[in-house]
C-alpha atoms as a PDB file:
ATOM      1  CA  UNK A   1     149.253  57.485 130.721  1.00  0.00           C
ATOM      2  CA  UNK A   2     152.847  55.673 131.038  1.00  0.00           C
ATOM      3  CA  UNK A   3     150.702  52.472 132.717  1.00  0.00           C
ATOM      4  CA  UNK A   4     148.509  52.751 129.637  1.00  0.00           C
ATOM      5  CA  UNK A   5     151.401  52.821 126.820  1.00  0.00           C
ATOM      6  CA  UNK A   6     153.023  50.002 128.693  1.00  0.00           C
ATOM      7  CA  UNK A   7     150.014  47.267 128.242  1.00  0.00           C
ATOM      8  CA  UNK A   8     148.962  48.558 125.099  1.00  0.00           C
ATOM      9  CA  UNK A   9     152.865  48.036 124.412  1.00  0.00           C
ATOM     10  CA  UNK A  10     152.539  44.285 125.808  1.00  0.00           C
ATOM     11  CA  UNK A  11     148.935  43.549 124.181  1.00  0.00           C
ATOM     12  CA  UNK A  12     150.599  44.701 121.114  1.00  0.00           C
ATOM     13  CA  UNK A  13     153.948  42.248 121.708  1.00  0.00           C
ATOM     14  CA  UNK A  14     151.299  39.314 122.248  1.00  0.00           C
ATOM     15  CA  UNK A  15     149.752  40.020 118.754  1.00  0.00           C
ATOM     16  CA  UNK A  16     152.836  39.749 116.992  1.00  0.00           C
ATOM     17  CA  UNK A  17     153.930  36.767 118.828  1.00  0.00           C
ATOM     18  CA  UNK A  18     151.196  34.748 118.080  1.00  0.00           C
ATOM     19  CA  UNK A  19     150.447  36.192 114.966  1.00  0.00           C
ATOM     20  CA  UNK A  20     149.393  33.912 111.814  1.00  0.00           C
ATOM     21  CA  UNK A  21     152.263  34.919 109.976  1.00  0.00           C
ATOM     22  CA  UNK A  22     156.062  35.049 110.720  1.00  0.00           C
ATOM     23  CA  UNK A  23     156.887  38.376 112.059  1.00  0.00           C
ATOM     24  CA  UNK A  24     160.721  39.154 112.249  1.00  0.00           C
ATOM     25  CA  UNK A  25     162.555  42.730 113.231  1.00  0.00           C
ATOM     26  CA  UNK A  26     165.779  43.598 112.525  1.00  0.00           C
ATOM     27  CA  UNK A  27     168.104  46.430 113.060  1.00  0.00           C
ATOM     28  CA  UNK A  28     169.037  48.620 110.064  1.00  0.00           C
ATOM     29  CA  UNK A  29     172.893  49.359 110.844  1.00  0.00           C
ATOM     30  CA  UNK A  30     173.516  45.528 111.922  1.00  0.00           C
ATOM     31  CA  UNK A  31     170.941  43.388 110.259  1.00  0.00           C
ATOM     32  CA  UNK A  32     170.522  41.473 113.821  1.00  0.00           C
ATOM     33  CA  UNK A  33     167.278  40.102 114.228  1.00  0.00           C
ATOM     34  CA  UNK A  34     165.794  41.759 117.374  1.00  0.00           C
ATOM     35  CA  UNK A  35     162.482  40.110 117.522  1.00  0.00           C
ATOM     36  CA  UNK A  36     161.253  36.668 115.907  1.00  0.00           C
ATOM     37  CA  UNK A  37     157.878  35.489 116.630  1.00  0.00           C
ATOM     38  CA  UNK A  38     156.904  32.101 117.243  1.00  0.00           C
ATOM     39  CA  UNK A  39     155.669  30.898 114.312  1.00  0.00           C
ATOM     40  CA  UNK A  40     159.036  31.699 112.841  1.00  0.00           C
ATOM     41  CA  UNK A  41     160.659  30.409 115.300  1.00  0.00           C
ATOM     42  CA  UNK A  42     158.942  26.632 115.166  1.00  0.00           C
ATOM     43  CA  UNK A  43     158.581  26.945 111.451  1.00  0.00           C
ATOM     44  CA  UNK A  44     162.074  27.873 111.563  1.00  0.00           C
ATOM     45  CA  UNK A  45     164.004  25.459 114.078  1.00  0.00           C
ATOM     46  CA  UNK A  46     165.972  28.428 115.615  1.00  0.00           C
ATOM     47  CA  UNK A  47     165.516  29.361 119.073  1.00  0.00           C
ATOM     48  CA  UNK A  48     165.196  33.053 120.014  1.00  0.00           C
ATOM     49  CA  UNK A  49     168.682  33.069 121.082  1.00  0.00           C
ATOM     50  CA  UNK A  50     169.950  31.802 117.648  1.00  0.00           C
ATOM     51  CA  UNK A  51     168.460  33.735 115.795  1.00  0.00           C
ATOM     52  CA  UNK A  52     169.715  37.246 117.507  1.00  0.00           C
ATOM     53  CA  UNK A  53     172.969  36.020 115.922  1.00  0.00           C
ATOM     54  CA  UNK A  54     171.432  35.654 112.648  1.00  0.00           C
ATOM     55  CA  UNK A  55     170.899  38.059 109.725  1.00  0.00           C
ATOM     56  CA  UNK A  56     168.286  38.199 106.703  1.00  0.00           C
ATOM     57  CA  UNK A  57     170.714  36.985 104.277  1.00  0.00           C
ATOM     58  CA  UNK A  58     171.440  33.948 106.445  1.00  0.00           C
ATOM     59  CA  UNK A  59     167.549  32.540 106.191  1.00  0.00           C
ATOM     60  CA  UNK A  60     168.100  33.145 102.406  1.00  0.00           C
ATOM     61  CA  UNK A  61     170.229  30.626 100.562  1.00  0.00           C
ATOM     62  CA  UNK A  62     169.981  32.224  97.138  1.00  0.00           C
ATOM     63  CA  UNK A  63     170.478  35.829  98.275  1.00  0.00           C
ATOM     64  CA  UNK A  64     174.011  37.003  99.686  1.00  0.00           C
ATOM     65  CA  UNK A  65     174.579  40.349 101.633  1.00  0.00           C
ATOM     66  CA  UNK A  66     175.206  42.440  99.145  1.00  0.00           C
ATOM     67  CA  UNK A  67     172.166  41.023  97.200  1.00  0.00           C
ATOM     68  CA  UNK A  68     169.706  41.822 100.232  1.00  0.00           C
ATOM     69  CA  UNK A  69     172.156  45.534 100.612  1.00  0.00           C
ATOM     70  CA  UNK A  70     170.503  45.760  96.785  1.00  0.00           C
ATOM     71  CA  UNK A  71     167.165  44.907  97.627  1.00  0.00           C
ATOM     72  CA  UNK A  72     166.571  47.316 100.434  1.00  0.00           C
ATOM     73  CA  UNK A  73     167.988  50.330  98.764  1.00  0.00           C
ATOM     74  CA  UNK A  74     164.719  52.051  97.451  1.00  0.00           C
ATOM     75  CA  UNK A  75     163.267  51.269 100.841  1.00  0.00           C
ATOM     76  CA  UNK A  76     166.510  52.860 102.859  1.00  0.00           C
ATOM     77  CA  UNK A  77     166.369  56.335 100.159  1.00  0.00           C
ATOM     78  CA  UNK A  78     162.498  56.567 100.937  1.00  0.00           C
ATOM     79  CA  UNK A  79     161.437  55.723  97.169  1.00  0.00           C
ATOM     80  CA  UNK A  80     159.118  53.596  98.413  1.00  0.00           C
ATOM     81  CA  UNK A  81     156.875  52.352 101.708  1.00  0.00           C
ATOM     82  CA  UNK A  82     157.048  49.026 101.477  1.00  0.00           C
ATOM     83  CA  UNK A  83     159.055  46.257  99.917  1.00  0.00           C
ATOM     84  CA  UNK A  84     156.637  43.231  98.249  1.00  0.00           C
ATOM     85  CA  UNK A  85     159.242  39.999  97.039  1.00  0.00           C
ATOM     86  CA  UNK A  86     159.437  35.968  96.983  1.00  0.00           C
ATOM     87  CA  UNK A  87     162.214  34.522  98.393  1.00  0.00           C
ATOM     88  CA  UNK A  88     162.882  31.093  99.861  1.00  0.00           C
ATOM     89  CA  UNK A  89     163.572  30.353 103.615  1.00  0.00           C
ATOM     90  CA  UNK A  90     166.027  27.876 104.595  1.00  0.00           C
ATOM     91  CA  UNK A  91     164.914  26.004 108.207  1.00  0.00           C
ATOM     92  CA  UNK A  92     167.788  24.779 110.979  1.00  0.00           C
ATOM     93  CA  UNK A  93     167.587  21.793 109.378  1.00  0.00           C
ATOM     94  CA  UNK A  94     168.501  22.626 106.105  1.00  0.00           C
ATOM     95  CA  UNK A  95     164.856  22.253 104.100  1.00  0.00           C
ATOM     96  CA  UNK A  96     163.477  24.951 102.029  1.00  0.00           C
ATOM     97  CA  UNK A  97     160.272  26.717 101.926  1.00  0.00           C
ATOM     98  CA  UNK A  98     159.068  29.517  99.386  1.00  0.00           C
ATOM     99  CA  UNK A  99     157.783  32.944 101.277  1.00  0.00           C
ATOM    100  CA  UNK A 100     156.477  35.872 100.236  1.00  0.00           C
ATOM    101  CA  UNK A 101     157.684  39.198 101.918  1.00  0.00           C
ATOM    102  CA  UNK A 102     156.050  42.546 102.610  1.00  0.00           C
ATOM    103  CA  UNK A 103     159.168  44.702 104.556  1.00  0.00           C
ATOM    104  CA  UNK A 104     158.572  47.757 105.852  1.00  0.00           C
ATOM    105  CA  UNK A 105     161.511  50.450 107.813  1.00  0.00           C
ATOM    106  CA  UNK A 106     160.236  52.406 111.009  1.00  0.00           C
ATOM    107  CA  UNK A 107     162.682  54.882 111.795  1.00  0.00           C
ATOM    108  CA  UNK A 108     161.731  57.106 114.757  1.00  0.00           C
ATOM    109  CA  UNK A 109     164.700  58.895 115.208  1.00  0.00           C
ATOM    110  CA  UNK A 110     166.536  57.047 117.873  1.00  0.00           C
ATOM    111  CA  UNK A 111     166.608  53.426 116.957  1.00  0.00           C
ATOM    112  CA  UNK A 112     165.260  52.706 113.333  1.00  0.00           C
ATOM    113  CA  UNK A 113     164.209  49.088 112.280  1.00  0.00           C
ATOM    114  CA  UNK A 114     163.322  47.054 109.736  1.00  0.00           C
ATOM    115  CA  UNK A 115     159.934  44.955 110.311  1.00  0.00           C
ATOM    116  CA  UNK A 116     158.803  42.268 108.015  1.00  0.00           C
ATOM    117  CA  UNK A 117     155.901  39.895 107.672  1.00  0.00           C
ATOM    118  CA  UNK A 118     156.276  36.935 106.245  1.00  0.00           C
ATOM    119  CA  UNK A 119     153.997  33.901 105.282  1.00  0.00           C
ATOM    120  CA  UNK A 120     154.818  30.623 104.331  1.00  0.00           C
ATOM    121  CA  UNK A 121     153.643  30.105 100.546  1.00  0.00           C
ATOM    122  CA  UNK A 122     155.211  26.527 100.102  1.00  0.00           C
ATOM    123  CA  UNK A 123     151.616  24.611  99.745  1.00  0.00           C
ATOM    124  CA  UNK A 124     150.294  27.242  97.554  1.00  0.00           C
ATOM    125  CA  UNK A 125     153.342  27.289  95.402  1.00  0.00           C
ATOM    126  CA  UNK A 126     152.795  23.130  95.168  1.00  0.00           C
ATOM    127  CA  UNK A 127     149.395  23.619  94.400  1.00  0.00           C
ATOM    128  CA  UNK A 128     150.232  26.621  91.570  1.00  0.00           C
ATOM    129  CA  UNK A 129     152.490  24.465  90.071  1.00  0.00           C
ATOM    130  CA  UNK A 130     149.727  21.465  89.705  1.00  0.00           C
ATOM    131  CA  UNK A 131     147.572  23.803  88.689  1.00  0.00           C
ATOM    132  CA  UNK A 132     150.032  24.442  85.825  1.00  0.00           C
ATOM    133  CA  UNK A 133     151.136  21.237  84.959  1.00  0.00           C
ATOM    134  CA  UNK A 134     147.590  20.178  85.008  1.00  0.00           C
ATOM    135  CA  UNK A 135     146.836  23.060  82.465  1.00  0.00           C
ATOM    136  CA  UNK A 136     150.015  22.606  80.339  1.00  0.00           C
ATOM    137  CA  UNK A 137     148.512  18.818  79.695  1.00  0.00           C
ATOM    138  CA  UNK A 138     145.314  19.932  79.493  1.00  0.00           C
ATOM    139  CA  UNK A 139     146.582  22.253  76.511  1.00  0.00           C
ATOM    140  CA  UNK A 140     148.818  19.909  74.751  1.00  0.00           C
ATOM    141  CA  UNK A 141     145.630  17.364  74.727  1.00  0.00           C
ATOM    142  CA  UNK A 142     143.319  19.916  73.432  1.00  0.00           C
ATOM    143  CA  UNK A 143     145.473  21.351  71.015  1.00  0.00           C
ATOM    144  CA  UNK A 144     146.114  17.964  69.532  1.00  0.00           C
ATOM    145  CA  UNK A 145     142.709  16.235  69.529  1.00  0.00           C
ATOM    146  CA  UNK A 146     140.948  16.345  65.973  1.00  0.00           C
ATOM    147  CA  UNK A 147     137.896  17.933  68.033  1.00  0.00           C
ATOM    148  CA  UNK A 148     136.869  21.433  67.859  1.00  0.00           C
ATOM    149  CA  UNK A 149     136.426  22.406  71.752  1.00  0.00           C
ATOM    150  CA  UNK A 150     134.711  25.595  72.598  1.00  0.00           C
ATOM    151  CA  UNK A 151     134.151  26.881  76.073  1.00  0.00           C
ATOM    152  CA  UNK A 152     131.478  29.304  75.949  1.00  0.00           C
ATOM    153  CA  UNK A 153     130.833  32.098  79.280  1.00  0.00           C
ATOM    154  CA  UNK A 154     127.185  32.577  80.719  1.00  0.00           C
ATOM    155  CA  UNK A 155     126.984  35.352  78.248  1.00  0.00           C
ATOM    156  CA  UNK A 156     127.304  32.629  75.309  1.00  0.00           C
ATOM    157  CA  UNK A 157     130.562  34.409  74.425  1.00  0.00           C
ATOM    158  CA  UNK A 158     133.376  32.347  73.780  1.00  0.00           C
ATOM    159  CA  UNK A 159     136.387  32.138  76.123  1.00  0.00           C
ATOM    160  CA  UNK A 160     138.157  29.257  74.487  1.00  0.00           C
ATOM    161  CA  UNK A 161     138.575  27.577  71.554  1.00  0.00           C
ATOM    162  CA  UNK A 162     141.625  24.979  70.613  1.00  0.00           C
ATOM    163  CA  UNK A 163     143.382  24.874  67.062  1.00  0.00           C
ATOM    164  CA  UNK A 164     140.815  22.426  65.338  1.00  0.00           C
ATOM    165  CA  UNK A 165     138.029  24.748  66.603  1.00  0.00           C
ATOM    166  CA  UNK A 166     140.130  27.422  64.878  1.00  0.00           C
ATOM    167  CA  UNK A 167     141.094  25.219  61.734  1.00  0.00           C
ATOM    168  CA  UNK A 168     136.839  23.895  61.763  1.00  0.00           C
ATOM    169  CA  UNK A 169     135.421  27.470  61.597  1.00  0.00           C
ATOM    170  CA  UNK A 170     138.729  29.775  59.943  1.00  0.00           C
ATOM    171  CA  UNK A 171     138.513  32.195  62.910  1.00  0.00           C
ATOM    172  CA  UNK A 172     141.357  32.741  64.826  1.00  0.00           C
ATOM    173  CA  UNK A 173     140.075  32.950  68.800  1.00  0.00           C
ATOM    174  CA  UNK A 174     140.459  36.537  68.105  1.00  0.00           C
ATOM    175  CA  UNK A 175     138.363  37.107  66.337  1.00  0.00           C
ATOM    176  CA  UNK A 176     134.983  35.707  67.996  1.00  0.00           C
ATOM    177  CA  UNK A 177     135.749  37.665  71.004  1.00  0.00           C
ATOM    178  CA  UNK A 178     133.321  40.294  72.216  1.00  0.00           C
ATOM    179  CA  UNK A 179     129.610  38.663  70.776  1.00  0.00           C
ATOM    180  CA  UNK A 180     128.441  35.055  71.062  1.00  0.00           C
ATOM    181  CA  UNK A 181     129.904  32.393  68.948  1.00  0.00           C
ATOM    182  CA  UNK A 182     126.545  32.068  67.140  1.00  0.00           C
ATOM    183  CA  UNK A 183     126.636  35.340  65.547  1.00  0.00           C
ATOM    184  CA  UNK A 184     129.974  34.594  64.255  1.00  0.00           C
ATOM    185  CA  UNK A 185     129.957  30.688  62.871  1.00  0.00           C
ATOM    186  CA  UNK A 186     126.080  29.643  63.399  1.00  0.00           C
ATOM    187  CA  UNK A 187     124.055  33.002  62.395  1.00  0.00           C
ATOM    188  CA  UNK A 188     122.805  31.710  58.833  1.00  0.00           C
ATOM    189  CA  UNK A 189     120.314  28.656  57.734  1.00  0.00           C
ATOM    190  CA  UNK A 190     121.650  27.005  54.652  1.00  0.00           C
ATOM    191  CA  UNK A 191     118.655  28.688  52.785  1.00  0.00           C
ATOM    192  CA  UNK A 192     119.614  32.314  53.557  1.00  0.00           C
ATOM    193  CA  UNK A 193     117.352  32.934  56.101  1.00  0.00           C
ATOM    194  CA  UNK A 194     118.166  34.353  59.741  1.00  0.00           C
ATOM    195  CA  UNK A 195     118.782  31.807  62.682  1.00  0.00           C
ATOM    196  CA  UNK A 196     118.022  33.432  65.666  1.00  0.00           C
ATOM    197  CA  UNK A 197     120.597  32.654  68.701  1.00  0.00           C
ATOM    198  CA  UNK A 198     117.377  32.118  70.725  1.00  0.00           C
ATOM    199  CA  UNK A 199     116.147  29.087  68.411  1.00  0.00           C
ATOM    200  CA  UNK A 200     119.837  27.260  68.638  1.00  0.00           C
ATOM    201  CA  UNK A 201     119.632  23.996  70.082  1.00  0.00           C
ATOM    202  CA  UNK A 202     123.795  23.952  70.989  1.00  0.00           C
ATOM    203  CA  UNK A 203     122.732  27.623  72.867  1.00  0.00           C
ATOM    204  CA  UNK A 204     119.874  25.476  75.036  1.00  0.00           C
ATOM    205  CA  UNK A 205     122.218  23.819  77.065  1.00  0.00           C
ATOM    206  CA  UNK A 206     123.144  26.895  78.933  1.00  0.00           C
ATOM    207  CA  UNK A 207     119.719  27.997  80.154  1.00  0.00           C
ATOM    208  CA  UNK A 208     118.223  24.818  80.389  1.00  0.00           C
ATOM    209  CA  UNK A 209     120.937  23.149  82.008  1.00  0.00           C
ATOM    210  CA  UNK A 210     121.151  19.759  80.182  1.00  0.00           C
ATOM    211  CA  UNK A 211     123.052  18.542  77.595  1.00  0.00           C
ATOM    212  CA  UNK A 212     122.336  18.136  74.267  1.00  0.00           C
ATOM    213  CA  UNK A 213     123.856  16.542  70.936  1.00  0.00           C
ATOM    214  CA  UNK A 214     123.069  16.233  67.487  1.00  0.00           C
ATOM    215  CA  UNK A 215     124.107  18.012  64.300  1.00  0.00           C
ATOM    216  CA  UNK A 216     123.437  21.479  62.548  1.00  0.00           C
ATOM    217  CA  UNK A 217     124.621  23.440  59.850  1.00  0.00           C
ATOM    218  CA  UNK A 218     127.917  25.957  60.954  1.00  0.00           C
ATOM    219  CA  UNK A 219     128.641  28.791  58.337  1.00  0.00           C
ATOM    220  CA  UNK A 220     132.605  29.003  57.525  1.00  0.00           C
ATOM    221  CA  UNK A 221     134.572  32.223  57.837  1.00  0.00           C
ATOM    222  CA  UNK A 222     134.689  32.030  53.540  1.00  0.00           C
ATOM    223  CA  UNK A 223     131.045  32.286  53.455  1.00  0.00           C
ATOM    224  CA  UNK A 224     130.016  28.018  52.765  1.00  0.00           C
ATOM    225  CA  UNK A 225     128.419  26.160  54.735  1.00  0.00           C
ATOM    226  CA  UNK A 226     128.859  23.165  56.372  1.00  0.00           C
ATOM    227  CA  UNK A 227     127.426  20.418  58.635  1.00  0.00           C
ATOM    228  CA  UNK A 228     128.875  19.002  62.377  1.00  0.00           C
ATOM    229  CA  UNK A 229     128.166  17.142  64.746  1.00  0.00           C
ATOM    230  CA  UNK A 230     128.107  18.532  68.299  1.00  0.00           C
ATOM    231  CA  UNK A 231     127.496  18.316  71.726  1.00  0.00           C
ATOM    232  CA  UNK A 232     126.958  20.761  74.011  1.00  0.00           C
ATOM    233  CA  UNK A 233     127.195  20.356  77.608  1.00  0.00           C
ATOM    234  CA  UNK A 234     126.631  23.357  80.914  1.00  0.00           C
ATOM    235  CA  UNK A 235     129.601  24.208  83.310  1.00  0.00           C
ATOM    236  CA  UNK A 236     128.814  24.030  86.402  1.00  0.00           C
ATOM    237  CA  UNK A 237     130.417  26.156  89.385  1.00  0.00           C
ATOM    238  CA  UNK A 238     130.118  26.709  92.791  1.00  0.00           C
ATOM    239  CA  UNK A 239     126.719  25.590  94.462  1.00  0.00           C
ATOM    240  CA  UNK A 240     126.185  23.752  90.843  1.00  0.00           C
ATOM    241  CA  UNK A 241     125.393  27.197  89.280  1.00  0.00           C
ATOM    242  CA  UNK A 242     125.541  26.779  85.252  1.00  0.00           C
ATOM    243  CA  UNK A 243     128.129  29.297  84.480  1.00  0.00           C
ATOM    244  CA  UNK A 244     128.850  28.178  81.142  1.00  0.00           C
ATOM    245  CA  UNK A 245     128.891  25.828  78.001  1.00  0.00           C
ATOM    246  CA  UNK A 246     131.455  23.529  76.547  1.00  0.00           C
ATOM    247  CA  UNK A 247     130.742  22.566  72.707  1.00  0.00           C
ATOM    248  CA  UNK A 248     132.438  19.566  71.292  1.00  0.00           C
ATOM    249  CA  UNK A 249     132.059  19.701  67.445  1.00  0.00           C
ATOM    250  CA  UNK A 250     133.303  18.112  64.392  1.00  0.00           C
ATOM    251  CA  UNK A 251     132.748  18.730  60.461  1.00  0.00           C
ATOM    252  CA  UNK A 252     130.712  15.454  59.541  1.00  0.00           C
ATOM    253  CA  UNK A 253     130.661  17.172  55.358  1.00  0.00           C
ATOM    254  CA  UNK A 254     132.884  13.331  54.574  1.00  0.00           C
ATOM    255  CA  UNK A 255     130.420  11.218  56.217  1.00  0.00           C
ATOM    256  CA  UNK A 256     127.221  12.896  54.608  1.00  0.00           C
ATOM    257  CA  UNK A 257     128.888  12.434  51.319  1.00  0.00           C
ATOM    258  CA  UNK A 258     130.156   8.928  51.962  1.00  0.00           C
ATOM    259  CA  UNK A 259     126.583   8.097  53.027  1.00  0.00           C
ATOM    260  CA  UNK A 260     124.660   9.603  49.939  1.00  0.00           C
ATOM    261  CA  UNK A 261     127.194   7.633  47.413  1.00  0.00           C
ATOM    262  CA  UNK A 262     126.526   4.743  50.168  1.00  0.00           C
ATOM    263  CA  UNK A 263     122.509   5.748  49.508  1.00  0.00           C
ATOM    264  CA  UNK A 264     122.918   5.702  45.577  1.00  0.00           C
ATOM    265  CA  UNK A 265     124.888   2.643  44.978  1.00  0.00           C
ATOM    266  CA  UNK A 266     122.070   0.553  47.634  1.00  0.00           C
ATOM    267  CA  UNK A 267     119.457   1.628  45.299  1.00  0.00           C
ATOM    268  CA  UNK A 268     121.250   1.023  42.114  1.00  0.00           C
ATOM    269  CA  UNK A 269     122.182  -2.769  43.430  1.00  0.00           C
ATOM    270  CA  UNK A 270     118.497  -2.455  44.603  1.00  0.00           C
ATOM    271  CA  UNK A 271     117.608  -1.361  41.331  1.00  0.00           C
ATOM    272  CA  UNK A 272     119.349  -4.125  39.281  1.00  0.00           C
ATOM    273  CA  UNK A 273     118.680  -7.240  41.506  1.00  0.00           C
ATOM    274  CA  UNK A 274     114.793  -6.225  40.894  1.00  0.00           C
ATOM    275  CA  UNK A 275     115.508  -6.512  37.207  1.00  0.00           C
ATOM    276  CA  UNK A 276     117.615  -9.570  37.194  1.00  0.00           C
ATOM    277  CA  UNK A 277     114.626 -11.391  39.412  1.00  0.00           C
ATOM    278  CA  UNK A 278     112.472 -10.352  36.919  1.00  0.00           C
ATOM    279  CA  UNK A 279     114.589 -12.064  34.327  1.00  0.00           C
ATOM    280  CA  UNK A 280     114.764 -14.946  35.663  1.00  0.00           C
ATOM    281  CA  UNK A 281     111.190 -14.897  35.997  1.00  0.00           C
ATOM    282  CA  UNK A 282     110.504 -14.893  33.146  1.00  0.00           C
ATOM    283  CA  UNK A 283     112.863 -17.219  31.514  1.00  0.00           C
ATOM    284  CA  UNK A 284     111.124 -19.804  34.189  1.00  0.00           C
ATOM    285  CA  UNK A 285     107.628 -18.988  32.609  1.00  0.00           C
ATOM    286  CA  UNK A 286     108.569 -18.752  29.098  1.00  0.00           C
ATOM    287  CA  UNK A 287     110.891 -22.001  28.993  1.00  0.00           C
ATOM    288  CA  UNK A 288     109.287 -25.084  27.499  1.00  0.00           C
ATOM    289  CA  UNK A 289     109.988 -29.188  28.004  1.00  0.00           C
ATOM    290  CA  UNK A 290     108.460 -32.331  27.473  1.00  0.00           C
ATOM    291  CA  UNK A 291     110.656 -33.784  30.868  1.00  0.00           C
ATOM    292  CA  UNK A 292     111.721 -32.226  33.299  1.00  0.00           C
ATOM    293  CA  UNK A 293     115.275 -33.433  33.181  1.00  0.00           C
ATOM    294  CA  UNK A 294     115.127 -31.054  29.712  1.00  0.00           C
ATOM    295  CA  UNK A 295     113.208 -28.656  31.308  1.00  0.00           C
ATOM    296  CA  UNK A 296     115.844 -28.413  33.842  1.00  0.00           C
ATOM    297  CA  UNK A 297     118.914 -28.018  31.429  1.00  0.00           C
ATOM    298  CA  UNK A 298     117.227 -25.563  29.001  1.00  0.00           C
ATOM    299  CA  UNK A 299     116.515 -23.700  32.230  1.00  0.00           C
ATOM    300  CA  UNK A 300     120.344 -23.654  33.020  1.00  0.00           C
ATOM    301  CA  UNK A 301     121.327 -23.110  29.632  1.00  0.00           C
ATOM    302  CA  UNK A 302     119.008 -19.713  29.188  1.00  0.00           C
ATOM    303  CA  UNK A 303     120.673 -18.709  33.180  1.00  0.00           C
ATOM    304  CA  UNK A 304     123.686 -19.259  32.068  1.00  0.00           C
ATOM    305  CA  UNK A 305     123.672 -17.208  28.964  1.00  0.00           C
ATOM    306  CA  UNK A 306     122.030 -14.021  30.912  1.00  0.00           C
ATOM    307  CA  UNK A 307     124.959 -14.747  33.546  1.00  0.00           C
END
């Protein structure tokens, strides 16, 4: 039975050496580190014997003693298990890293200790940080682009919209939460009649995975109505699974009335040069000369008084 304690003891002092994550134990009345594991150690720059003279506080250039004494007091008064924080490390060299801590107290009776396991969260708090910067951009350029931007889920709800998809349809994000977008902003034809969410083009893009553009008729919080443009393109995830839709839009109400005033005054100009041709015409028929050189200047003459 001893024999048997004794290598499951030593299997169990291999694990935690070579274990993924830096292990470190440390005695609760000193705060000497007992035991550091290698990957510590190396990630570190301490040897074991340098770091028996070491304490928590001493890895931890922004906590002092009595700020790790803090720390640890729920855990040392039992009001909790375990202990879950972010601190930074500081290495033999004097670089940083960020780690996160889960710290746990044994206390048997004879020797009590504090063991903590600790993992090196440096790259993921590089990439977290891209990932935010990346998003803070992403927001300032959607929030400031004249385009209404929706991003839609695989249940045609939307997740997303910017402020000139809020200032296009007069719904605050808010409020379109919890059905599709269609139902709120697309649900009417101009004529009264129902439009069915399974008859929208913009909705097509989603289950037949293409994307599609042109313009339809979006009804305004206030009831009007009012034409865009869109286009309406799939998300794709993982394995190039459609899990989504992004909708570009933009009111287009300016350029259909532009181009009908553009449509009236062609046909009035249309209308008018028709006339004038036949004017002339006529004056060409009806105008009479013995020469031509007279022919030509009563010709003028009659031109010049229509002109």
């Amino acid at each position: 039975m001893t024999r048997s304690i004794a290598v499951t003891s030593e299997r169990l002092g291999r694990i935690v050496e070579e274990a993924a994550s830096e292990v470190y134990v440390f005695g609760v009345e000193d705060f000497y580190f007992r035991l550091v594991n290698k990957g510590a150690r190396e990630n570190l720059g301490y040897n074991a014997d340098e770091l028996s003279r070491l304490t928590p506080w001493d890895l931890k250039p922004r906590i002092r003693r009595d700020d790790f004494l803090a720390l640890i007091r729920p855990l040392l008064a039992g009001e909790v298990d375990r202990l879950d924080f972010d601190t930074v490390h500081r290495r033999k060299d004097g670089s940083e890293y960020d780690v996160s801590v889960k710290l746990q107290l044994f206390d048997d009776g004879d020797d009590p200790v504090f063991y903590a396991a600790i993992q090196d969260t440096t790259e993921y708090r590089r990439v977290e940080q891209r990932l935010r910067d990346t998003a803070q951009r992403l927001d300032v350029i959607l929030d400031n682009t004249t385009m209404a931007v929706f991003l839609m889920d695989d249940r045609q709800h939307c997740v997303f919209m910017n402020r000139a998809a809020e200032k296009l349809t007069g719904y605050a994000f808010e409020e379109t939460t919890g059905r599709p977008l269609h139902d709120v902003i697309h649900h009417t034809r101009p004529d009264g009649s129902h439009f069915p969410l399974s008859e929208c083009a913009i909705d097509r893009a989603f289950p037949e995975r293409a994307g599609v553009q042109g313009e339809e008729v979006f009804v305004h919080k206030d009831g009007g109505f009012y034409p865009v443009a869109f286009t309406a393109s799939p998300i794709h995830g993982e394995g190039a699974q459609v899990i989504g839709t992004v909708i570009e839009a933009r009111d287009i109400s300016e350029e259909k009335r532009n181009a009908e005033v553009r449509a009236l005054l062609m046909h009035e100009v249309d209308h008018r040069a028709r006339n004038l041709l036949a004017i002339v015409q006529s004056l060409v028929r009806l105008t009479r000369a013995d020469e031509l050189e007279n022919y030509k200047s009563i010709l003028a003459g009659r031109i010049g008084a229509l002109a």
